[in-house]
C-alpha atoms as a PDB file:
ATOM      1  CA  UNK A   1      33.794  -8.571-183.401  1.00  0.00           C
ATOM      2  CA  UNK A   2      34.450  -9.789-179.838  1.00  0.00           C
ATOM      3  CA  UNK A   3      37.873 -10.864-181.453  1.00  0.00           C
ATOM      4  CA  UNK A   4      38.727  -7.292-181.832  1.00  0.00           C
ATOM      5  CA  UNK A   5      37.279  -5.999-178.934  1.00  0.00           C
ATOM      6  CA  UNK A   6      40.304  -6.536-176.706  1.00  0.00           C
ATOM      7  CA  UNK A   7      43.154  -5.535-178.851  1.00  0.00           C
ATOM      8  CA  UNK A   8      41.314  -2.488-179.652  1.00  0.00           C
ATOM      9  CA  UNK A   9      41.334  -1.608-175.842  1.00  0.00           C
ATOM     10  CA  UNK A  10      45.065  -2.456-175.555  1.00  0.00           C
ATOM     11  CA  UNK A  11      45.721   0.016-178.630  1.00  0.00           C
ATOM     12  CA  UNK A  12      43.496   2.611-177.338  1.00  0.00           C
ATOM     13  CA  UNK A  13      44.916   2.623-173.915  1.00  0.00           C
ATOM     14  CA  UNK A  14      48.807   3.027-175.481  1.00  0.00           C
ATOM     15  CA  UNK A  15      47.167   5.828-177.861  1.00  0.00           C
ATOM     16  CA  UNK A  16      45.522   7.805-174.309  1.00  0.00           C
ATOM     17  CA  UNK A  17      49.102   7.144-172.836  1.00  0.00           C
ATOM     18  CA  UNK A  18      50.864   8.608-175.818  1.00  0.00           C
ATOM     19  CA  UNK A  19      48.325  12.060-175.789  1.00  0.00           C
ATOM     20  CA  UNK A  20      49.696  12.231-172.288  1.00  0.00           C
ATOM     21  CA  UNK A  21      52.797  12.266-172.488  1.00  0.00           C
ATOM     22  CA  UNK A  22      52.434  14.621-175.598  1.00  0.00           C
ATOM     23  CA  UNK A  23      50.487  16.833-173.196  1.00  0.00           C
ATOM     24  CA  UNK A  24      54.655  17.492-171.623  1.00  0.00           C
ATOM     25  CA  UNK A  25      55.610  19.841-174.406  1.00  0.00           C
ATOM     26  CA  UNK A  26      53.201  22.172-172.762  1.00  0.00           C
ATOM     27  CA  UNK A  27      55.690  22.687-169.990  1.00  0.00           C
ATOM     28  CA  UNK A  28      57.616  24.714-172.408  1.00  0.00           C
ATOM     29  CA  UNK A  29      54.634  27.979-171.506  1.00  0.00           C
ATOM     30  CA  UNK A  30      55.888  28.130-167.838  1.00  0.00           C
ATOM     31  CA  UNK A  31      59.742  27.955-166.727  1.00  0.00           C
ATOM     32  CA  UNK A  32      59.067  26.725-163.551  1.00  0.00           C
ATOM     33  CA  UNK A  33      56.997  23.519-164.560  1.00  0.00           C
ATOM     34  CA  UNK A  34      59.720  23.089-166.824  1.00  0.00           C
ATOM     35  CA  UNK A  35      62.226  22.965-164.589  1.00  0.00           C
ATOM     36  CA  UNK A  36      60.988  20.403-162.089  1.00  0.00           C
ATOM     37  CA  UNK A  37      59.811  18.629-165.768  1.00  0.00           C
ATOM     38  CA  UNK A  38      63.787  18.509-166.016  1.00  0.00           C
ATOM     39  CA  UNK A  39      64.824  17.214-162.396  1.00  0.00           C
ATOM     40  CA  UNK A  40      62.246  14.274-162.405  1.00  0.00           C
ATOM     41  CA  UNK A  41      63.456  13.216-165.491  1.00  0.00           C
ATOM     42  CA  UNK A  42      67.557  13.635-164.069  1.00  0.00           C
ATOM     43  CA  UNK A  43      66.502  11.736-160.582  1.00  0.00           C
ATOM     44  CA  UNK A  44      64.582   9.340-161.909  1.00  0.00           C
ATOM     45  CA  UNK A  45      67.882   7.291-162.222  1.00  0.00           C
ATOM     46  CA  UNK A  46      68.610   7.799-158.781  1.00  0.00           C
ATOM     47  CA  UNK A  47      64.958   5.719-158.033  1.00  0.00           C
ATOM     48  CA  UNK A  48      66.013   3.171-160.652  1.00  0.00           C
ATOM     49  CA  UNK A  49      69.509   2.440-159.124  1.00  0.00           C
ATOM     50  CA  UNK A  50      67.153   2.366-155.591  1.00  0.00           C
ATOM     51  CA  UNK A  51      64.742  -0.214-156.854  1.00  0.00           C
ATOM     52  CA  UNK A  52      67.790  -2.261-158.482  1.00  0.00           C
ATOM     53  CA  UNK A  53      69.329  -2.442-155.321  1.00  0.00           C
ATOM     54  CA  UNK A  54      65.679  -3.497-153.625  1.00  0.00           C
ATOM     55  CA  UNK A  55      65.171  -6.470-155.990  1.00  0.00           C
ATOM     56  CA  UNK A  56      69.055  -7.206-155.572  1.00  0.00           C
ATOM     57  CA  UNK A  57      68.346  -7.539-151.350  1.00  0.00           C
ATOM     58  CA  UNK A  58      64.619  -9.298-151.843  1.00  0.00           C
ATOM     59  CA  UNK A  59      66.838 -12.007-154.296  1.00  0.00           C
ATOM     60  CA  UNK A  60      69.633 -12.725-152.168  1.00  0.00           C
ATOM     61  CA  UNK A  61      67.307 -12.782-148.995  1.00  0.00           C
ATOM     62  CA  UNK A  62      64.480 -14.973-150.525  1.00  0.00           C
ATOM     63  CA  UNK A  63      67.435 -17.170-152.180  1.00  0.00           C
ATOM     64  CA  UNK A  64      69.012 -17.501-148.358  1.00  0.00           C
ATOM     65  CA  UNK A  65      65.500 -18.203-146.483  1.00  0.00           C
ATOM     66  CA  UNK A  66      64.486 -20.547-149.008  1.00  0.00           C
ATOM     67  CA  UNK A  67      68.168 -23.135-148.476  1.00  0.00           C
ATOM     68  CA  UNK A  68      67.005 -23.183-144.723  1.00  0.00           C
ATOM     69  CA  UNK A  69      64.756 -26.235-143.473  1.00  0.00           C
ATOM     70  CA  UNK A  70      61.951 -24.084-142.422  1.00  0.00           C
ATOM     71  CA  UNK A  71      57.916 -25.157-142.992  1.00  0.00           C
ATOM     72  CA  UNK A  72      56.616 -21.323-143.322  1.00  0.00           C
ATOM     73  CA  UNK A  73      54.300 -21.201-146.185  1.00  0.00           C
ATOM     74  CA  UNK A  74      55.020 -17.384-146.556  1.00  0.00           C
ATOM     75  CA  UNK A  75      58.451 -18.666-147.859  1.00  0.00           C
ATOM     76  CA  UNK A  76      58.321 -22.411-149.405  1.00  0.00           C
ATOM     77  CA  UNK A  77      60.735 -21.613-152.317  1.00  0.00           C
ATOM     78  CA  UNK A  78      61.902 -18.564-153.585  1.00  0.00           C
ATOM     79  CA  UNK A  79      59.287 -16.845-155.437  1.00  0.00           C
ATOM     80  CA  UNK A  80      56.675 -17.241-152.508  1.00  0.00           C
ATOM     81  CA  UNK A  81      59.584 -15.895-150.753  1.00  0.00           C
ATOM     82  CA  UNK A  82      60.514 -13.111-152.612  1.00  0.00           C
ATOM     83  CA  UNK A  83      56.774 -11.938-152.805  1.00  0.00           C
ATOM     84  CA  UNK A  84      56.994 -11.744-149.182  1.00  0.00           C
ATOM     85  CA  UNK A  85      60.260 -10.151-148.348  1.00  0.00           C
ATOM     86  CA  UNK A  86      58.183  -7.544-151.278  1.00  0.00           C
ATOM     87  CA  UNK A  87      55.610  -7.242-148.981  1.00  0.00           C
ATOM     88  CA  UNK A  88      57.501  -6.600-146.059  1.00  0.00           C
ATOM     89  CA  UNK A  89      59.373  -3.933-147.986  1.00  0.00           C
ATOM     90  CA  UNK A  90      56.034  -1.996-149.009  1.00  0.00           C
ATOM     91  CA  UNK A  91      54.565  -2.409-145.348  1.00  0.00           C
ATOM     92  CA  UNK A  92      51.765  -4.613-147.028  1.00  0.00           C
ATOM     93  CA  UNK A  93      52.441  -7.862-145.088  1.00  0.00           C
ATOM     94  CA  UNK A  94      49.970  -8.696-142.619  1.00  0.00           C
ATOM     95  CA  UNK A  95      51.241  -8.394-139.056  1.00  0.00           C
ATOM     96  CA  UNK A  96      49.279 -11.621-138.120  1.00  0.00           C
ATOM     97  CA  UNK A  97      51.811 -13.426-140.196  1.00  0.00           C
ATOM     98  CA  UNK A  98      54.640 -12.247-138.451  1.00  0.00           C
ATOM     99  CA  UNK A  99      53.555 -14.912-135.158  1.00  0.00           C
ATOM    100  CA  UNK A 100      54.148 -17.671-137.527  1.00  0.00           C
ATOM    101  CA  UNK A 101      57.718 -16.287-137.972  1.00  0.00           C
ATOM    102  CA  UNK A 102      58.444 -16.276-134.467  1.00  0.00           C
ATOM    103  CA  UNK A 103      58.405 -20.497-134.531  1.00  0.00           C
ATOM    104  CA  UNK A 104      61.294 -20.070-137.054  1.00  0.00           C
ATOM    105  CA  UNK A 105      63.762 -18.392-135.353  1.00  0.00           C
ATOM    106  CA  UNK A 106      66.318 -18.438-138.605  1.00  0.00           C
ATOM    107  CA  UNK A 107      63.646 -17.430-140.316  1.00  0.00           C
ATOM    108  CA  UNK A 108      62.418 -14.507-138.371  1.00  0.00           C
ATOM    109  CA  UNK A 109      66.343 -13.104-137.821  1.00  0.00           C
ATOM    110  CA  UNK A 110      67.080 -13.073-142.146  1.00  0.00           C
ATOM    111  CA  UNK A 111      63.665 -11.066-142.506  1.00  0.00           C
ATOM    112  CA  UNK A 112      64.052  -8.869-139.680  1.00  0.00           C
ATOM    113  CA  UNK A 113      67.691  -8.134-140.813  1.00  0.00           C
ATOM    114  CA  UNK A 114      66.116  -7.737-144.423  1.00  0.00           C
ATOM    115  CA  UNK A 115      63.639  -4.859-142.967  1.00  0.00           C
ATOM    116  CA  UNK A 116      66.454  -3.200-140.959  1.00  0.00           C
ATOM    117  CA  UNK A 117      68.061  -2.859-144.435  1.00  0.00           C
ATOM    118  CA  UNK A 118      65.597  -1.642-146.408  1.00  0.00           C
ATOM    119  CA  UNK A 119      63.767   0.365-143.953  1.00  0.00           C
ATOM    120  CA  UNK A 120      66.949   2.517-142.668  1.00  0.00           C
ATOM    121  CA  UNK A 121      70.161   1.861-144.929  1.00  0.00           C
ATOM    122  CA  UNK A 122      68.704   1.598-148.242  1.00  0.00           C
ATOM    123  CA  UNK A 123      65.690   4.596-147.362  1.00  0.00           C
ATOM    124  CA  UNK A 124      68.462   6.822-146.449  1.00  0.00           C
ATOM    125  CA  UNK A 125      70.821   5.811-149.261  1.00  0.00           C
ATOM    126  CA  UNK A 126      67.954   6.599-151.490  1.00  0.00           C
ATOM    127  CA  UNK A 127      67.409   9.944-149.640  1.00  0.00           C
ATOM    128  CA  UNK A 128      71.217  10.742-150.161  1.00  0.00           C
ATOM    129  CA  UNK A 129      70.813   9.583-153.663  1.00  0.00           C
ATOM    130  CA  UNK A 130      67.954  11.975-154.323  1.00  0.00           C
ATOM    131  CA  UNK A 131      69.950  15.275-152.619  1.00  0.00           C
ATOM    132  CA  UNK A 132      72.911  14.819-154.817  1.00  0.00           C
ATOM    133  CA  UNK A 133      71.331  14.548-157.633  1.00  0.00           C
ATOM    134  CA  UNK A 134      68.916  17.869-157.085  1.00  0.00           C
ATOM    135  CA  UNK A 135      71.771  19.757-155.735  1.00  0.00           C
ATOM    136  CA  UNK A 136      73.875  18.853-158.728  1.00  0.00           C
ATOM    137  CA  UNK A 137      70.953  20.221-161.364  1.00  0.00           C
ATOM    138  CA  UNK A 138      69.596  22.821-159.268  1.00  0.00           C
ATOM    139  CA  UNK A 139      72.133  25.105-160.589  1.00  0.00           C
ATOM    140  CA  UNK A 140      71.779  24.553-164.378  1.00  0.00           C
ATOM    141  CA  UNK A 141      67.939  23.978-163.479  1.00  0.00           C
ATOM    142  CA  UNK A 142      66.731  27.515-164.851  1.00  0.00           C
ATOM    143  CA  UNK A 143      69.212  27.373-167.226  1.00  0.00           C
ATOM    144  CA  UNK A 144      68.316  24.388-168.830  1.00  0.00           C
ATOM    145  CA  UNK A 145      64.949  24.860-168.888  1.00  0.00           C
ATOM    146  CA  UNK A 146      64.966  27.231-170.976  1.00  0.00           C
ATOM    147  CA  UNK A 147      66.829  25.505-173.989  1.00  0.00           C
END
């Protein structure tokens, strides 16, 4: 019985998911819920092109800090420094690490060059990203919705 137990859980959980996302047809009752039903699901590729050019930055960067002779634990080898450069990304990474970057001076330039990028060209690409793409639907919004 404790065999079953977890693999019941895991098929339960997908079956909740599923009466969820069933739960969507119901946007067909109201147009306007239906409508911004329609734009999340036309911008959503505008967040995935985002996050692909995220990981695309965090790889390249970790791959880069990693090839320098550096002793930061933070970033011995590329996944410890990927994880990282994700932290620093989401804000998560705590600021009393940051002294420890200071004694690498390499080091500290790649990352803060990393969170220049990510914090003003890529947030503002994604912004851009997420304009266009409303602006283009906004005018077949209603329309669409309907169908």
């Amino acid at each position: 019985v404790k065999d079953i137990k977890p693999a019941y859980s895991i098929i339960s959980a997908v079956a909740m998911l599923l009466y969820w996302l069933l739960l969507t047809d119901l946007t067909a009752f109201s147009m306007r819920v239906s409508s911004f039903l329609l734009v999340i699901g036309r911008v959503a590729s505008e967040v995935g092109l985002f996050l692909g050019a995220l990981v695309y930055l965090i790889v390249s960067f970790a791959s880069a800090i990693s090839s320098l002779n550096q002793k930061l634990k933070d970033f011995a080898g590329m996944h410890m420094g990927a994880l990282s450069l994700w932290e620093i990304a989401l804000g998560i990474y705590p600021t009393s690490h940051f002294e420890t970057l200071i004694d690498e001076v390499f080091v500290m330039i790649a990352t803060s060059m990393f969170a220049i990028l990510v914090s003003i060209f890529l947030t503002n690409l994604l912004i851009a990203q997420l304009n266009g793409a409303y602006q283009a639907v906004y005018e077949d919004m209603v329309g669409f919705a309907r169908l």
